[in-house]
Protein backbone atom coordinates (compact mmCIF):
# COMPACT_ATOMS: atom_id res chain seq x y z
CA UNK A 1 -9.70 0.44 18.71
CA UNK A 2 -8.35 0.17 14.91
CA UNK A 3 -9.56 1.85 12.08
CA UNK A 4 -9.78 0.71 8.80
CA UNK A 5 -7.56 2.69 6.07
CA UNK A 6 -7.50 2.73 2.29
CA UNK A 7 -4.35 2.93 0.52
CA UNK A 8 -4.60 3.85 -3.31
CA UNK A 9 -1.35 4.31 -4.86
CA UNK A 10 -0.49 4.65 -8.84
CA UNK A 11 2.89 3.67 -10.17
CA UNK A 12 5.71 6.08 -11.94
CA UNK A 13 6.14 4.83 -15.55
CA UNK A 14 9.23 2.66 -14.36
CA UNK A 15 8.18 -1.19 -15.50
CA UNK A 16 11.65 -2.21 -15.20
CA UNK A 17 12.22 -0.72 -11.55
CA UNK A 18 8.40 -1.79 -10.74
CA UNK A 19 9.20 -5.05 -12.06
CA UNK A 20 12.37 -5.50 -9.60
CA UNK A 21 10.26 -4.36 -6.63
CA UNK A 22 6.72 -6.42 -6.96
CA UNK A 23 8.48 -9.25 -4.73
CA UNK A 24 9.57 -7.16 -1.75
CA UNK A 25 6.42 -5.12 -1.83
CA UNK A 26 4.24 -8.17 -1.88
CA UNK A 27 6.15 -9.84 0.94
CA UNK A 28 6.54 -6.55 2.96
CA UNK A 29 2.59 -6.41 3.02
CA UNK A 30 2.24 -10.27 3.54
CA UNK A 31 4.69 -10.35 6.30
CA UNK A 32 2.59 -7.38 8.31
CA UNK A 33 0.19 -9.76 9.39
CA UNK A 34 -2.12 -6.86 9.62
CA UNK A 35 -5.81 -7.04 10.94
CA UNK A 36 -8.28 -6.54 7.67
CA UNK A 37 -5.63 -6.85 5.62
CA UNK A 38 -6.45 -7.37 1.78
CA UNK A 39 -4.52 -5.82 -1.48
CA UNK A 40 -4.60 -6.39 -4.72
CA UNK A 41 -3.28 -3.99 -8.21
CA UNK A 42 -5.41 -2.60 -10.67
CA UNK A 43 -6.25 -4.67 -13.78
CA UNK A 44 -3.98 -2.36 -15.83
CA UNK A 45 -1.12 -2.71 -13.41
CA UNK A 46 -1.31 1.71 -12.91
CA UNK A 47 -1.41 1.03 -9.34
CA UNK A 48 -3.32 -0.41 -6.76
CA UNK A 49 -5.40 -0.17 -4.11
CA UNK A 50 -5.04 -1.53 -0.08
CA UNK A 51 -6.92 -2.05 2.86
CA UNK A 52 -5.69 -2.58 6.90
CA UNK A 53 -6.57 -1.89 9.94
CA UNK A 54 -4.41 0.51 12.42
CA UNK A 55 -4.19 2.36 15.50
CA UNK A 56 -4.67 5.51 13.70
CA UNK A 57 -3.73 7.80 10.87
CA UNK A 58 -0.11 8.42 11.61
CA UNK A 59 0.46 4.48 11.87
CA UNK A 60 -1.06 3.90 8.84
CA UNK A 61 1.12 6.62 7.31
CA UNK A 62 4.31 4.96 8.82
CA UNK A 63 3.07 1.26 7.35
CA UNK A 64 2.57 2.80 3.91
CA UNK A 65 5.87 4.74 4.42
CA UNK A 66 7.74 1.37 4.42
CA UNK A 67 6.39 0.22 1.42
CA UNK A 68 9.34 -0.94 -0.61
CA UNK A 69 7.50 0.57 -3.66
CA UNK A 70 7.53 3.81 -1.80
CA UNK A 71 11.03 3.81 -0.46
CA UNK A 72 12.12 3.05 -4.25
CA UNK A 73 10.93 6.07 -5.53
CA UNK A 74 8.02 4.25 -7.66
CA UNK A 75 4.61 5.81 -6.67
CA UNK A 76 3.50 8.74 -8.82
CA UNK A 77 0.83 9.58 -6.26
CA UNK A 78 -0.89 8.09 -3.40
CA UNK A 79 -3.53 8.50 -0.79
CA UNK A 80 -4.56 7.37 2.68
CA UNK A 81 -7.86 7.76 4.08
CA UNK A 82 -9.61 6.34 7.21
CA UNK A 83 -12.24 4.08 5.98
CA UNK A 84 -15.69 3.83 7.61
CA UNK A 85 -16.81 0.77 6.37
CA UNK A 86 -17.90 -1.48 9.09
């Protein structure tokens, strides 16, 4: 069975860099096809916040690991939690 995860994740203070990466990251999350999948940033662009459903925590730590924002370097901080909303 999956379980849902959150991903919250707030940006470095790189617009330039962040502004280079939106594409891939948005198309690396797109392209998943993942089961509950919805994302969407913050209204003032600090971050931003994603839901999908896994197998467990450490494949929701690999997905999230892949995140072109996170191999760039961008994220400032970030969290994953299993979500127990349905």
């Amino acid at each position: 069975m999956n379980s849902r995860f959150a991903y919250f994740y707030f940006m470095k203070n790189e617009p330039e860099k962040i502004g280079g990466s939106v594409g891939s990251h948005v198309a690396y999350w797109k392209e998943l096809e993942l089961i509950g999948y919805t994302g969407a940033p913050f209204a003032d662009k600090s971050g931003g916040l994603i839901t999908f459903k896994a197998e467990d925590l450490a494949e929701a730590e690999k997905i999230v690991s892949d995140d072109p924002f996170v191999r760039s370097g961008l994220i400032e901080r970030k969290w994953i939690k299993e979500w127990l909303v349905e």
